[in-house]
Protein backbone atom coordinates (compact mmCIF):
# COMPACT_ATOMS: atom_id res chain seq x y z
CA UNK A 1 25.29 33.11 200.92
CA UNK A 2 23.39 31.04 199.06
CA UNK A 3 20.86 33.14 197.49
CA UNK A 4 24.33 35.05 196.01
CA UNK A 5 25.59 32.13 194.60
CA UNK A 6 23.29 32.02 191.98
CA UNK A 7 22.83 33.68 188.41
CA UNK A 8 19.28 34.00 187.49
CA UNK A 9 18.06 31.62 184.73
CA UNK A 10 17.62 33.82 181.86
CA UNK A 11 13.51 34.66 180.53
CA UNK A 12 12.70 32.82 177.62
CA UNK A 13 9.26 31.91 175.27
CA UNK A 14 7.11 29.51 177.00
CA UNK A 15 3.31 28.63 175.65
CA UNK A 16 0.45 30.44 177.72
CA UNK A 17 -0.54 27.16 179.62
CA UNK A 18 2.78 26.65 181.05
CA UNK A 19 3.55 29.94 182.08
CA UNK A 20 1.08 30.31 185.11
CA UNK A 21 2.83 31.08 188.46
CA UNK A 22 5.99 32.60 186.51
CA UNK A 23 7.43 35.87 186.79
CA UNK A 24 6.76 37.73 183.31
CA UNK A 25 9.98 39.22 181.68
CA UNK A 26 8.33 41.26 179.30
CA UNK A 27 4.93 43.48 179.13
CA UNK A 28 2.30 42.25 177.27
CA UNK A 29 0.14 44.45 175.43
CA UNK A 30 -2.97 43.85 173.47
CA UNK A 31 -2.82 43.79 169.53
CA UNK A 32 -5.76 44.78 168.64
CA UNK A 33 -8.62 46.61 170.11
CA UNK A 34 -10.31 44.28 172.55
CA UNK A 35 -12.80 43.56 172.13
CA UNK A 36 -11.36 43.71 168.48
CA UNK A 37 -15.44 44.01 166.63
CA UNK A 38 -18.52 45.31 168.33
CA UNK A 39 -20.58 42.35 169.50
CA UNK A 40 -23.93 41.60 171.51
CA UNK A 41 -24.02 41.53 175.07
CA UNK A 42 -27.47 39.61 174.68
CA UNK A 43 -29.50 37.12 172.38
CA UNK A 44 -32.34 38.65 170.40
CA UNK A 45 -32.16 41.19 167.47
CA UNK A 46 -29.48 43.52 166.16
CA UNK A 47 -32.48 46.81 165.32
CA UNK A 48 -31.67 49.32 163.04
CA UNK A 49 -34.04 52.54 164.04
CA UNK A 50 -37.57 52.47 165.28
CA UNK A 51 -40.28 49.47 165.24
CA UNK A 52 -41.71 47.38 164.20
CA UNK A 53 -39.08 46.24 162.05
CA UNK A 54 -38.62 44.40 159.46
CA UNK A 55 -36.99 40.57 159.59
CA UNK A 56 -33.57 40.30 157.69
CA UNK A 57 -31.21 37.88 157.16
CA UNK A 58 -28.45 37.47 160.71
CA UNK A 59 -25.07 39.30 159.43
CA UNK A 60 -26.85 41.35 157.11
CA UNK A 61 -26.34 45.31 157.08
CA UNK A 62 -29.67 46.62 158.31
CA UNK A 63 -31.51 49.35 156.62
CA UNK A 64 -33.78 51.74 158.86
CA UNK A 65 -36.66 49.81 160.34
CA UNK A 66 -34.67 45.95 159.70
CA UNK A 67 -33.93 43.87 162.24
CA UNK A 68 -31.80 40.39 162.59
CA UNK A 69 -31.36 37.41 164.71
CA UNK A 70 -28.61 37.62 166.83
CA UNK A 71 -26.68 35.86 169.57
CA UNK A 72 -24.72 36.74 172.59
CA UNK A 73 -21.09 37.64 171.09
CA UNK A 74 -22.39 37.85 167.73
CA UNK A 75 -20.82 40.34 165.54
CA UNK A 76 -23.28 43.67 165.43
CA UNK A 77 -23.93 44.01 162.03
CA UNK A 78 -23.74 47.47 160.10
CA UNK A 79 -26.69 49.67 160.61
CA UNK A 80 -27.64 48.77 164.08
CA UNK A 81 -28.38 50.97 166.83
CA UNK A 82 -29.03 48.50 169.77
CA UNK A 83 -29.82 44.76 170.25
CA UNK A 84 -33.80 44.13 171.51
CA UNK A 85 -32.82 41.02 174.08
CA UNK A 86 -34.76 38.08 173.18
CA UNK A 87 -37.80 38.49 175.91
CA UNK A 88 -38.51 42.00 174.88
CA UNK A 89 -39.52 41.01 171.53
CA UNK A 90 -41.99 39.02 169.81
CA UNK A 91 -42.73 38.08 165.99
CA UNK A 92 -45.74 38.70 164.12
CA UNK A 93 -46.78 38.80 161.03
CA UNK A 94 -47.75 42.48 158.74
CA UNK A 95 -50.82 42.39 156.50
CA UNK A 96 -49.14 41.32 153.34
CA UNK A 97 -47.63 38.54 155.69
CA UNK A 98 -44.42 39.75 156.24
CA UNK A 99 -42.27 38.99 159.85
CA UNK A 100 -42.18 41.31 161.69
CA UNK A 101 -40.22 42.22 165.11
CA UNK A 102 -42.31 44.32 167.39
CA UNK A 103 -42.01 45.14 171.24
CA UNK A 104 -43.25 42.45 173.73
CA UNK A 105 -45.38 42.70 176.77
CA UNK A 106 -41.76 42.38 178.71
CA UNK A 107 -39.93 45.39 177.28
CA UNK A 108 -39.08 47.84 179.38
CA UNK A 109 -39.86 51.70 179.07
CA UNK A 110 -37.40 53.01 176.29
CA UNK A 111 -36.19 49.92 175.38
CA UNK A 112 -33.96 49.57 172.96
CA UNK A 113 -32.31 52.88 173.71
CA UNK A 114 -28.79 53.62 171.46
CA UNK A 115 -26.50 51.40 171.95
CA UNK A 116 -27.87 48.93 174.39
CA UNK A 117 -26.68 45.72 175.03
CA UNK A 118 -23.89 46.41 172.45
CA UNK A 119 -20.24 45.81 173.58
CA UNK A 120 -18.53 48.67 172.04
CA UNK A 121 -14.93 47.32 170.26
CA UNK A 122 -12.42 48.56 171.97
CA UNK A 123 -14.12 49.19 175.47
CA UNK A 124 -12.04 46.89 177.41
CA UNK A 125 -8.09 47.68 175.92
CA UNK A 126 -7.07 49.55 173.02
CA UNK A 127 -4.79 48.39 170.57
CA UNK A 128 -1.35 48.55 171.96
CA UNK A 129 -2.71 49.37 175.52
CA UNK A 130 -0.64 47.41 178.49
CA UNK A 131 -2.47 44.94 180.02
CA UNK A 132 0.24 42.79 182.28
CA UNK A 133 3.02 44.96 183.50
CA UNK A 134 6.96 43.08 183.47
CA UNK A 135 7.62 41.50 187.11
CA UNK A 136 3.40 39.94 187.48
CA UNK A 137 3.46 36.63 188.78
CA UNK A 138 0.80 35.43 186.09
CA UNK A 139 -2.64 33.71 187.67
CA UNK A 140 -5.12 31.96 185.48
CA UNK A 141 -6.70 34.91 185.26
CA UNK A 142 -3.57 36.49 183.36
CA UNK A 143 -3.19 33.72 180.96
CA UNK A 144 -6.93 34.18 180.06
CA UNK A 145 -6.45 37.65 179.70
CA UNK A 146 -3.19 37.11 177.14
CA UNK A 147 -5.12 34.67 174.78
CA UNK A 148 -8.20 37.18 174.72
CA UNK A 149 -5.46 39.40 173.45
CA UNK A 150 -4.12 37.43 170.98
CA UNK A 151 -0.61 36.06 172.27
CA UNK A 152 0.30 32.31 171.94
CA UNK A 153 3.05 32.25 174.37
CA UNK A 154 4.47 34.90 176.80
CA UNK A 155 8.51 35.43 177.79
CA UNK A 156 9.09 35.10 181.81
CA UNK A 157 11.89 34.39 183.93
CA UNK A 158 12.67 30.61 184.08
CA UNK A 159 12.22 28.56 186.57
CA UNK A 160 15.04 26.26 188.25
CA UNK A 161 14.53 22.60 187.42
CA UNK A 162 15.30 20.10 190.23
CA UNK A 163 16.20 17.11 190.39
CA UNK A 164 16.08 15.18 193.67
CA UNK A 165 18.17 11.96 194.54
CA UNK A 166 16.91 10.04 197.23
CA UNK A 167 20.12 7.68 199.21
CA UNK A 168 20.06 5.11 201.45
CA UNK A 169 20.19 1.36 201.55
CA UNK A 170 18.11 1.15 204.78
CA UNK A 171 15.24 3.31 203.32
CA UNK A 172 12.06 1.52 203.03
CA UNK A 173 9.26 3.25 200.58
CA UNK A 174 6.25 1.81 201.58
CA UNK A 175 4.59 -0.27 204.61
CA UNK A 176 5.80 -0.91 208.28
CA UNK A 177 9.77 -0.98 208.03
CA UNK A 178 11.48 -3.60 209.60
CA UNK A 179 14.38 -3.22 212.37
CA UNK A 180 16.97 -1.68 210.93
CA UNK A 181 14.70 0.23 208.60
CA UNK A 182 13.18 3.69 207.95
CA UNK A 183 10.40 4.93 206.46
CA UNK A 184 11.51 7.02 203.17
CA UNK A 185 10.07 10.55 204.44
CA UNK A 186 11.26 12.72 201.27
CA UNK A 187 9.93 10.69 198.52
CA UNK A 188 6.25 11.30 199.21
CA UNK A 189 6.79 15.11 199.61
CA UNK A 190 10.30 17.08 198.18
CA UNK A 191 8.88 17.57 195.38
CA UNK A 192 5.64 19.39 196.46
CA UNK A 193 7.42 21.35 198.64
CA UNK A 194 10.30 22.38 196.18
CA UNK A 195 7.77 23.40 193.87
CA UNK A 196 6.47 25.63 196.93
CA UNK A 197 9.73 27.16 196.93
CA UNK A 198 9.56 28.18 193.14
CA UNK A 199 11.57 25.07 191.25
CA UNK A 200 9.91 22.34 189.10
CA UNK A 201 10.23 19.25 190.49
CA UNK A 202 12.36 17.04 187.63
CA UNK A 203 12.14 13.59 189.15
CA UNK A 204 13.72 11.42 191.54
CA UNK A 205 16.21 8.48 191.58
CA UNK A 206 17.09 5.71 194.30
CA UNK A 207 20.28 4.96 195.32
CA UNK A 208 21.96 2.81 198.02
CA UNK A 209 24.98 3.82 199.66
CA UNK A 210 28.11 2.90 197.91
CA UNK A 211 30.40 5.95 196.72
CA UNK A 212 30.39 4.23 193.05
CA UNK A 213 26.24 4.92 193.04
CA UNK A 214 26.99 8.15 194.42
CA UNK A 215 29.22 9.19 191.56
CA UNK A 216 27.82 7.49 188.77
CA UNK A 217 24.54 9.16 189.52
CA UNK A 218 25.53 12.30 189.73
CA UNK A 219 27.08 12.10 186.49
CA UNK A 220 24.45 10.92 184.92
CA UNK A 221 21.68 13.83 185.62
CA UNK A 222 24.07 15.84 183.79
CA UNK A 223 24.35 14.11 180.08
CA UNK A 224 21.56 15.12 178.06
CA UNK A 225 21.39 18.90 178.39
CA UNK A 226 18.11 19.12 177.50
CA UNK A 227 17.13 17.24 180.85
CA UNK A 228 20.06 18.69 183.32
CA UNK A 229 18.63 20.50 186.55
CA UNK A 230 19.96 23.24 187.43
CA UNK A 231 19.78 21.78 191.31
CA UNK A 232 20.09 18.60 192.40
CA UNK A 233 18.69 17.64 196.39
CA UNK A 234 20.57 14.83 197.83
CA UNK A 235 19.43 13.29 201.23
CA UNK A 236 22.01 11.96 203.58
CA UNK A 237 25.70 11.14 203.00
CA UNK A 238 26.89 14.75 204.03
CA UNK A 239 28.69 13.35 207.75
CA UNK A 240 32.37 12.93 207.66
CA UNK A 241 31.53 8.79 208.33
CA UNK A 242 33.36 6.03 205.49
CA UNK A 243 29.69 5.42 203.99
CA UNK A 244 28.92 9.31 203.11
CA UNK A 245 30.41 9.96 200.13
CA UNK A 246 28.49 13.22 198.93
CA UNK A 247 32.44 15.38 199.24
CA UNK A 248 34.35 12.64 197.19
CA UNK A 249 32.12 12.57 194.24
CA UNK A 250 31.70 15.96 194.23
CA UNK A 251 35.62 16.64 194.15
CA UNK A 252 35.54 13.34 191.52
CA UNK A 253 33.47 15.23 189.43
CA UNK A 254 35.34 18.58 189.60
CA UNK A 255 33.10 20.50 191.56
CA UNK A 256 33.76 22.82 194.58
CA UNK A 257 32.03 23.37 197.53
CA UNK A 258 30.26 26.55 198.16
CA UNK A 259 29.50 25.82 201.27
CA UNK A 260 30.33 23.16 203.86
CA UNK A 261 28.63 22.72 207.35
CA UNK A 262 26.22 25.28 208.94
CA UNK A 263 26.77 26.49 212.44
CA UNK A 264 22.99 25.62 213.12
CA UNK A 265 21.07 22.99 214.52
CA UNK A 266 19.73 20.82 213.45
CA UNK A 267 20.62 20.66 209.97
CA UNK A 268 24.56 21.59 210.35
CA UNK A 269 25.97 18.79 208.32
CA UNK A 270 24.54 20.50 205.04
CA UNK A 271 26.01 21.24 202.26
CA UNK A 272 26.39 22.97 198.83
CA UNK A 273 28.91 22.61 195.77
CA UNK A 274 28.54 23.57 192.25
CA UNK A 275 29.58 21.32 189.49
CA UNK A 276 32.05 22.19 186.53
CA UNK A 277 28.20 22.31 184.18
CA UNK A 278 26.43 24.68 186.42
CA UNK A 279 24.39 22.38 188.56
CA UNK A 280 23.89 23.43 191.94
CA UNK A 281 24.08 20.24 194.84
CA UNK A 282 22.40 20.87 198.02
CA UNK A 283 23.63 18.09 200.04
CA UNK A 284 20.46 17.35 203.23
CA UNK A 285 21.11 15.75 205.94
CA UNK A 286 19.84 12.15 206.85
CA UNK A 287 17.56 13.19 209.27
CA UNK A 288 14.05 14.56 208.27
CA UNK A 289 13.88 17.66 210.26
CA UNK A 290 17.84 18.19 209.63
CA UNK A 291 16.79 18.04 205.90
CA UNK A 292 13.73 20.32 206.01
CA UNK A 293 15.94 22.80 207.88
CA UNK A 294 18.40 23.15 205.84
CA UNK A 295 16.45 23.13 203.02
CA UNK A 296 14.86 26.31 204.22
CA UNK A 297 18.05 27.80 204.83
CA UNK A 298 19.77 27.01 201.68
CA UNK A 299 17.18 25.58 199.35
CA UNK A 300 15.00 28.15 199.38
CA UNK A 301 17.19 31.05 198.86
CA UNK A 302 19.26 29.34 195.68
CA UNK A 303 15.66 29.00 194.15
CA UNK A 304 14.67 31.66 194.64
CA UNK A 305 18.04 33.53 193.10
CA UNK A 306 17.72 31.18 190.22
CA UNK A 307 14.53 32.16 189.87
CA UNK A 308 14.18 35.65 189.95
CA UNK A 309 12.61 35.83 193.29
CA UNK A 310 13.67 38.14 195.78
CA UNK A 311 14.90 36.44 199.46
CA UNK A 312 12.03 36.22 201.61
CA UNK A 313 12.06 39.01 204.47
CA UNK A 314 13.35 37.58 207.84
CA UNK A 315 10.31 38.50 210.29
CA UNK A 316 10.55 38.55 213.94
CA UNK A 317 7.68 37.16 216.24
CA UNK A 318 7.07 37.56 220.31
CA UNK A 319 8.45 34.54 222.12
CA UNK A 320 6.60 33.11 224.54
CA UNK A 321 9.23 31.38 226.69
CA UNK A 322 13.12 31.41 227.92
CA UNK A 323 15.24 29.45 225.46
CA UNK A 324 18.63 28.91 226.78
CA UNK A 325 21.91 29.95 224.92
CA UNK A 326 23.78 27.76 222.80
CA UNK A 327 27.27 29.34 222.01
CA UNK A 328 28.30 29.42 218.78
CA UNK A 329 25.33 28.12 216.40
CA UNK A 330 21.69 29.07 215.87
CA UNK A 331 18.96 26.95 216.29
CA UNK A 332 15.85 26.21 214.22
CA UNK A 333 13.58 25.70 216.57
CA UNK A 334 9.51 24.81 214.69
CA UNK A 335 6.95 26.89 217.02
CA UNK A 336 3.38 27.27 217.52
CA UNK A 337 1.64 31.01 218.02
CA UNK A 338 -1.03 31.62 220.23
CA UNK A 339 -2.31 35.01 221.00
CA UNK A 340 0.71 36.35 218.98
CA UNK A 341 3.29 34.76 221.27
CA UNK A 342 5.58 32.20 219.76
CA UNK A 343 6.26 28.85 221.44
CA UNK A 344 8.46 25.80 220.68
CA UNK A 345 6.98 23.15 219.57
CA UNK A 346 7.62 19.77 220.83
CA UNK A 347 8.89 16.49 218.91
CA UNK A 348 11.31 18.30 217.26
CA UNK A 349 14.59 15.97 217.42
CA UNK A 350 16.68 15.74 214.09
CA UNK A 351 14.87 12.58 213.26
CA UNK A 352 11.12 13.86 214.28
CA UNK A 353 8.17 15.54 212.23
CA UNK A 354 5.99 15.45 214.43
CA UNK A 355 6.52 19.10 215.89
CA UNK A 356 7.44 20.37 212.15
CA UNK A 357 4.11 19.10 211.23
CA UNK A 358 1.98 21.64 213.34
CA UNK A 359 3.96 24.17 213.49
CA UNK A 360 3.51 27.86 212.20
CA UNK A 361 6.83 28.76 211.13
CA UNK A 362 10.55 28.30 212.58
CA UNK A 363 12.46 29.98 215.00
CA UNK A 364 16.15 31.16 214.39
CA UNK A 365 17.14 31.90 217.76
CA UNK A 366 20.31 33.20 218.29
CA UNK A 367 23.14 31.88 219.98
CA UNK A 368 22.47 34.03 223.04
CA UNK A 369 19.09 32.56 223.69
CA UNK A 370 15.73 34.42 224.05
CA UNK A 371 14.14 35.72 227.27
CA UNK A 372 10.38 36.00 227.29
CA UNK A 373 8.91 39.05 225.09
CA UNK A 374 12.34 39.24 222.67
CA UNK A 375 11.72 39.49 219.51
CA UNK A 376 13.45 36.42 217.78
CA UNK A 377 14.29 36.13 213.90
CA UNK A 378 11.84 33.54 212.44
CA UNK A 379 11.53 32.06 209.14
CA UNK A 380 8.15 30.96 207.02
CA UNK A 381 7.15 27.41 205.97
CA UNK A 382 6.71 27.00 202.13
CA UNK A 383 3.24 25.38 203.10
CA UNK A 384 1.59 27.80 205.92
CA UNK A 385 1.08 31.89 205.69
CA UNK A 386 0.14 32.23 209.60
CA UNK A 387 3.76 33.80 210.04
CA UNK A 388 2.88 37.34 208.46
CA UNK A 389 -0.17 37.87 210.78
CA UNK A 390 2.63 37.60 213.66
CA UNK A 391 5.26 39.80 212.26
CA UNK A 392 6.23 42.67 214.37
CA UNK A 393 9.24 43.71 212.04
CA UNK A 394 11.45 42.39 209.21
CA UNK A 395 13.90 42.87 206.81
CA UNK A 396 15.80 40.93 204.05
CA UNK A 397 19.27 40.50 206.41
């Protein structure tokens, strides 16, 4: 449901160095012949005919017999048949004292032949030849390959910004917490892993627990337009209790929920509204593995809508072990794989990492349970690709 709440984030301009890892909206051709002049592969001597030749000036065109300094890339001038590398030559001098270029005691038979170490213009992409195809997800490599071609900027698909807003009075960010405390375990590490999921991480805010925080908050990452998310992540305040106030401020604000409560565990008290401006809230639970669960489940798939990005396939892995039924709601369950077979992993209460932290991916078993050898629904990690060595089937439902 989520991934079909979402209308993509239209492509737009964006300068070469900012546009690795996004999806390109439009092809991108070369302008000119690339290379666009004929150039030397080596440093030595552009040579015009047979030697000995005679020394010109570099950039000169060479007459029959001329030769002229040259380095690697240099522009070939007119006139010459080959380049002479540097080793294969030396300079002496003719009888009316003249330099001249003649072969050294390292040039090899037939050297220089016709065109030799020449790089002919044109011999990697002709002008108006396609070189990146609409729909790559541009590497380095890509970029490089669009400045050698002459572009300053390329159009892709954007890419949701998101915005992450960190609650709780009891939250401690740093050192041993006290009773009464917890560690803060988003802060260090949302943003990494929504930029995993395809978004760009647009900063975080601190807020305690009072609805007034809550609202004003809210209303504030949506001012400047320039700076609005299209997603904000809150963390706790989704329960029904008098000090989680994430379905008043969204109804203060005008918004609607899109979704309210999963029939999963853990991670059921999630939810997801839209506001009257187009930003998406994704409300996590309190509880760290509640919040990385349901992030999964409905993070990932709004992203990745936004985005452009298709929703990852659903695989299915071997499991190891009976898991009992649980009427009426799935449940995540992090596993381990050995030998192909898939195996709960243990610490994995609401509140615990521990399991989350070594596992290889996340079981979605069904309410029914699992008997040993069933193949059970099971969803990827943004940080770990061990799932797709295990898949025995999959599809996008």
């Amino acid at each position: 449901m989520a991934f079909d709440c979402a209308a993509r984030i239209p492509a737009a301009p964006m300068p070469l160095a900012e546009t690795i890892g996004r999806t390109l909206a439009q092809t991108v051709t070369t302008r000119q012949d690339l290379p666009h002049y004929a150039s030397s592969a080596m440093d030595g001597w552009a040579v015009s005919g047979s030697g000995p030749w005679v020394l010109g000036k570099p950039g000169q065109p060479l007459a029959p017999h001329h030769a002229s300094l040259i380095a690697t890339g240099g522009l070939v001038p007119l006139g010459a048949d080959a380049v002479l590398r540097r080793e294969s030559g030396r300079i002496a001098e003719d009888i009316a004292g003249r330099p001249m270029l003649t072969l050294g005691s390292e040039a090899r038979p037939g050297e220089p032949r016709s065109g030799q170490h020449i790089r002919k213009a044109g011999e990697e992409a002709a002008a108006g030849e396609v070189l990146i195809p609409a729909g790559t997800v541009l590497n380095p490599a890509h970029i490089a390959l669009a400045a050698v071609a002459g572009h300053d900027e390329l159009h892709v698909f954007g890419k949701p910004r998101v915005t992450i807003l960190l609650t709780g009075s009891e939250v401690a960010t740093s050192g041993m917490p006290a009773p009464g405390q917890v560690r803060d375990a988003f802060g260090p590490q949302l943003g990494t892993v929504l930029a995993m999921l395809g978004g760009v991480p647009g900063g975080q805010r601190r807020i305690g627990d009072s609805y007034q925080e809550w609202l004003t908050t809210l209303s504030d990452t949506g001012t400047d337009p320039a700076e609005r998310p299209d997603v904000v992540i809150t963390t706790g305040g989704t329960g029904r209790s008098g000090t989680d106030h994430f379905r008043n401020a969204i109804a203060a604000l005008g918004g609607r929920l899109l979704l309210d409560g999963i029939a999963m565990r853990p991670g059921h008290p999630a939810v997801l509204a839209e506001l009257p401006d187009g930003r998406f809230v994704i409300g996590l639970p309190g509880n760290p593995l509640a919040a990385m669960m349901a992030l999964i489940t409905i993070g990932a798939p709004l992203i990745a809508a936004l985005g452009h990005r298709p929703l990852a396939n659903l695989s299915r892995v071997t499991s190891a072990t009976a898991i009992d039924p649980d009427p009426g709601r799935t449940r995540l369950m992090p596993f381990r794989l050995d030998n192909g077979l898939a195996s709960p992993a243990h610490h994995t209460g609401p509140g615990m990492m521990r399991g989350l932290a070594w596992a290889d991916g996340v079981l979605a078993v069904p309410p029914r349970g699992a008997q040993p050898g069933d193949l059970v629904p099971a969803l990827p990690l943004p940080w770990t690709q061990t799932l797709t060595a295990a898949v025995c089937g999959g599809s996008n439902g």
